[in-house]
N, C-alpha and C. Protein backbone atom coordinates (compact mmCIF):
# COMPACT_ATOMS: atom_id res chain seq x y z
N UNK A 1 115.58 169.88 118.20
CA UNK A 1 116.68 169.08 118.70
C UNK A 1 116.10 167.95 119.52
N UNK A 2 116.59 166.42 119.20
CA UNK A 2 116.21 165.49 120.05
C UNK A 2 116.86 165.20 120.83
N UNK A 3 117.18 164.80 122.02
CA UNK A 3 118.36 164.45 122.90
C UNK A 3 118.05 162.95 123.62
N UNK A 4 118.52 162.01 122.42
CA UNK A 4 118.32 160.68 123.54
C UNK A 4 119.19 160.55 125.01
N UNK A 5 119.05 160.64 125.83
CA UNK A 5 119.27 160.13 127.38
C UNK A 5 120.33 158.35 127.00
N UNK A 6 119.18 157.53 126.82
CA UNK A 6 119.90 156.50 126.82
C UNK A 6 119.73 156.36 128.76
N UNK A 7 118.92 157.26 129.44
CA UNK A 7 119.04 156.31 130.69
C UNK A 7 117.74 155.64 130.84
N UNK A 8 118.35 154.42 131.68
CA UNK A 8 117.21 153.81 132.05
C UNK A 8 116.95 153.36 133.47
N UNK A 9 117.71 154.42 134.36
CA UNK A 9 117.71 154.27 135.40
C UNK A 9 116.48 154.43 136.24
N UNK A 10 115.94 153.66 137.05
CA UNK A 10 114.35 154.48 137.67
C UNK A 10 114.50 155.80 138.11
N UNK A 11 113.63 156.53 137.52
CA UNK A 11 112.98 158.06 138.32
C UNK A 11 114.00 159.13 137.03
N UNK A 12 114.43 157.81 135.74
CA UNK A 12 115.15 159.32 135.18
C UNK A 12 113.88 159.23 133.87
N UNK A 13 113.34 159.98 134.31
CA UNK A 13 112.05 160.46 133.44
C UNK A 13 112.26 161.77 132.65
N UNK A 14 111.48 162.34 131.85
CA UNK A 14 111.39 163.61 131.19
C UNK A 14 111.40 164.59 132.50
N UNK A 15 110.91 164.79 133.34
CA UNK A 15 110.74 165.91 134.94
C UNK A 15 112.39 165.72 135.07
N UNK A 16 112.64 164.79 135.49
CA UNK A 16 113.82 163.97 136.42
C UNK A 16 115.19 165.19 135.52
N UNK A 17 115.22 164.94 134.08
CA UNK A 17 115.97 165.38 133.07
C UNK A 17 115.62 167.53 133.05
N UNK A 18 114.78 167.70 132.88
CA UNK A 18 114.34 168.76 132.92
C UNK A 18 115.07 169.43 134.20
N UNK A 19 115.07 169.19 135.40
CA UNK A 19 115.20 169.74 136.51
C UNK A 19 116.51 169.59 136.77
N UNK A 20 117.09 168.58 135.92
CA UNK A 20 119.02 168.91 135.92
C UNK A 20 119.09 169.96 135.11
N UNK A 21 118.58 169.88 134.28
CA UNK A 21 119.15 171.33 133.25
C UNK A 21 118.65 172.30 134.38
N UNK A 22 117.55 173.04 134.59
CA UNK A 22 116.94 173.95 135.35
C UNK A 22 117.98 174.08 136.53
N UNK A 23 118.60 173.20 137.23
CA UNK A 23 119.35 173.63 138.65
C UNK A 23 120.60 173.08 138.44
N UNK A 24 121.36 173.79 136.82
CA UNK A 24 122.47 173.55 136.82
C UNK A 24 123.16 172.75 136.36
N UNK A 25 123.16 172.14 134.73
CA UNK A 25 123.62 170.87 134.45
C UNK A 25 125.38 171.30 134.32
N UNK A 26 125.60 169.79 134.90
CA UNK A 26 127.28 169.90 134.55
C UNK A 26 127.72 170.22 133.74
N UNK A 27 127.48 169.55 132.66
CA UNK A 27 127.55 169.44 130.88
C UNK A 27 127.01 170.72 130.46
N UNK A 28 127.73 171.27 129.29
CA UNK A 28 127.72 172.20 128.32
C UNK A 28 126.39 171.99 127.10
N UNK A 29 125.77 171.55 127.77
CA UNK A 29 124.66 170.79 126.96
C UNK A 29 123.30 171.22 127.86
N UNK A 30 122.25 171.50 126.59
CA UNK A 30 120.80 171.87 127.14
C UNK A 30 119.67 171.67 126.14
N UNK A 31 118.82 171.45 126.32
CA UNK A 31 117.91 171.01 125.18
C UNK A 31 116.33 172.04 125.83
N UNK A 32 115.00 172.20 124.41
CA UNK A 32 114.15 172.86 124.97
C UNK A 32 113.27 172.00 125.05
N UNK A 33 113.02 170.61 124.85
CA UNK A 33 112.63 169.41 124.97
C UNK A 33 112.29 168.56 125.55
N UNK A 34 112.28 167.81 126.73
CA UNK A 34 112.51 166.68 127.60
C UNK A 34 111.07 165.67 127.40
N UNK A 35 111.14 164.47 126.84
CA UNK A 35 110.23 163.61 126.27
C UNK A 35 110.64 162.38 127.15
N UNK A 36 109.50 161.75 127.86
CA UNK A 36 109.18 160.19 128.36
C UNK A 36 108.23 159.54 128.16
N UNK A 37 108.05 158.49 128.19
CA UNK A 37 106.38 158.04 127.63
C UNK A 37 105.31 158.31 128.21
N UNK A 38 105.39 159.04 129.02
CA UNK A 38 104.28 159.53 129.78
C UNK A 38 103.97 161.47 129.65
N UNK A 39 105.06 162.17 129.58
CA UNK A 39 105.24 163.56 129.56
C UNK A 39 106.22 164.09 128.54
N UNK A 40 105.82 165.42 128.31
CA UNK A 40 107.30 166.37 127.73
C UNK A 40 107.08 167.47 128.68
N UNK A 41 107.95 167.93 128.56
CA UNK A 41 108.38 168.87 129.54
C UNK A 41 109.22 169.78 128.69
N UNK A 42 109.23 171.12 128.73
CA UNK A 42 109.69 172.26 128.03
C UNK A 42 109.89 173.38 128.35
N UNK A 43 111.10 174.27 128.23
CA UNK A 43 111.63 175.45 128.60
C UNK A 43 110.85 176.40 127.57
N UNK A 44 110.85 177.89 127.71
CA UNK A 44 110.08 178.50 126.78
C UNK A 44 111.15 178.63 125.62
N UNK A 45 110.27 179.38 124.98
CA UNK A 45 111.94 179.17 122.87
C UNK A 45 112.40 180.92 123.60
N UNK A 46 111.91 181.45 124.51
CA UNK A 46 112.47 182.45 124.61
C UNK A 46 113.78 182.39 125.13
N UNK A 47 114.09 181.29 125.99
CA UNK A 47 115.21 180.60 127.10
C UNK A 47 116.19 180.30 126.23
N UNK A 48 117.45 180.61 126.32
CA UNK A 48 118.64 180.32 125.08
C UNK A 48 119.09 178.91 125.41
N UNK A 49 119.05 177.90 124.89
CA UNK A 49 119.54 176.50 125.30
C UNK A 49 121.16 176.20 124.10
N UNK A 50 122.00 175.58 124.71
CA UNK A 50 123.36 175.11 124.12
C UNK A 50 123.01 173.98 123.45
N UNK A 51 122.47 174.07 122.23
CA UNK A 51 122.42 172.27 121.66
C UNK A 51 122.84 172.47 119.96
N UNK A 52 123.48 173.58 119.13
CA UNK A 52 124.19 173.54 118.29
C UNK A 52 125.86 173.08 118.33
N UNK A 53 126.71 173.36 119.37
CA UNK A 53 127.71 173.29 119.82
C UNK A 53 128.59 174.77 119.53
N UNK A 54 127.86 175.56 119.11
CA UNK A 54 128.89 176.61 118.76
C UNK A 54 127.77 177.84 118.79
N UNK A 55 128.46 179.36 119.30
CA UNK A 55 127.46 180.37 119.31
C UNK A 55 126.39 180.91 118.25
N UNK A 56 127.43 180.37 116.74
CA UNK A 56 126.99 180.97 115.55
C UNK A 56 125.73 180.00 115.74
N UNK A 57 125.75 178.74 115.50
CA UNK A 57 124.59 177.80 115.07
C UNK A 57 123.14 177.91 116.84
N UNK A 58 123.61 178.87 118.09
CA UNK A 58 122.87 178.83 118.56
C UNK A 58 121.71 179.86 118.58
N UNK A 59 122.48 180.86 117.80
CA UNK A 59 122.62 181.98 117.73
C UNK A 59 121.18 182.37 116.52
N UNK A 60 121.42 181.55 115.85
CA UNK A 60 120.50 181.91 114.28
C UNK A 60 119.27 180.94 114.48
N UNK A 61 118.60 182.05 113.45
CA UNK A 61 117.06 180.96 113.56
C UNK A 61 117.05 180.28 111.76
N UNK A 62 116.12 179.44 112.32
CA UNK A 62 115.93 178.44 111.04
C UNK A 62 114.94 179.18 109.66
N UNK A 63 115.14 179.48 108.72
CA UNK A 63 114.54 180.69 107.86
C UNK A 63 113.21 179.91 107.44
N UNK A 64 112.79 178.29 107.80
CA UNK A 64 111.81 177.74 107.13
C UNK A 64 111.00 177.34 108.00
C-alpha cells in the first residue's frame, strides 16, 4: 500500500507521519509504510494496519 500525504508542510516527513499513526491517528486510516526522501519508516507486518477499507480485504493475505 502507498499512501501519498500530499503534505508539504515543514517537519511533515516520513517520522513526522509515522508517529501520528503510532499515538493515535484520527482517521480510520493506517499504512505499514511511511516514505520521505530521506527515510522509510515501518510498523512490523505483524501490526494489523486499516488500508483495505473493509475487514474482509484487511483480513486476507495476498496468495502471490
Amino acid at each position: 500500500m502507498v499512501h501519498e500525504t500530499d503534505n508539504t508542510r515543514s517537519g511533515a516527513d516520513a517520522d513526522a507521519h509515522a508517529r501520528l499513526q503510532y499515538n493515535g491517528n484520527s482517521r480510520s486510516a493506517s499504512w505499514h509504510y511511511t516514505v520521505d526522501d530521506k527515510e522509510a519508516v515501518h510498523f512490523e507486518h505483524t501490526w494489523k494496519c486499516w488500508a483495505a477499507g473493509s475487514n474482509t480485504g484487511n483480513n486476507e493475505r495476498n496468495p502471490n
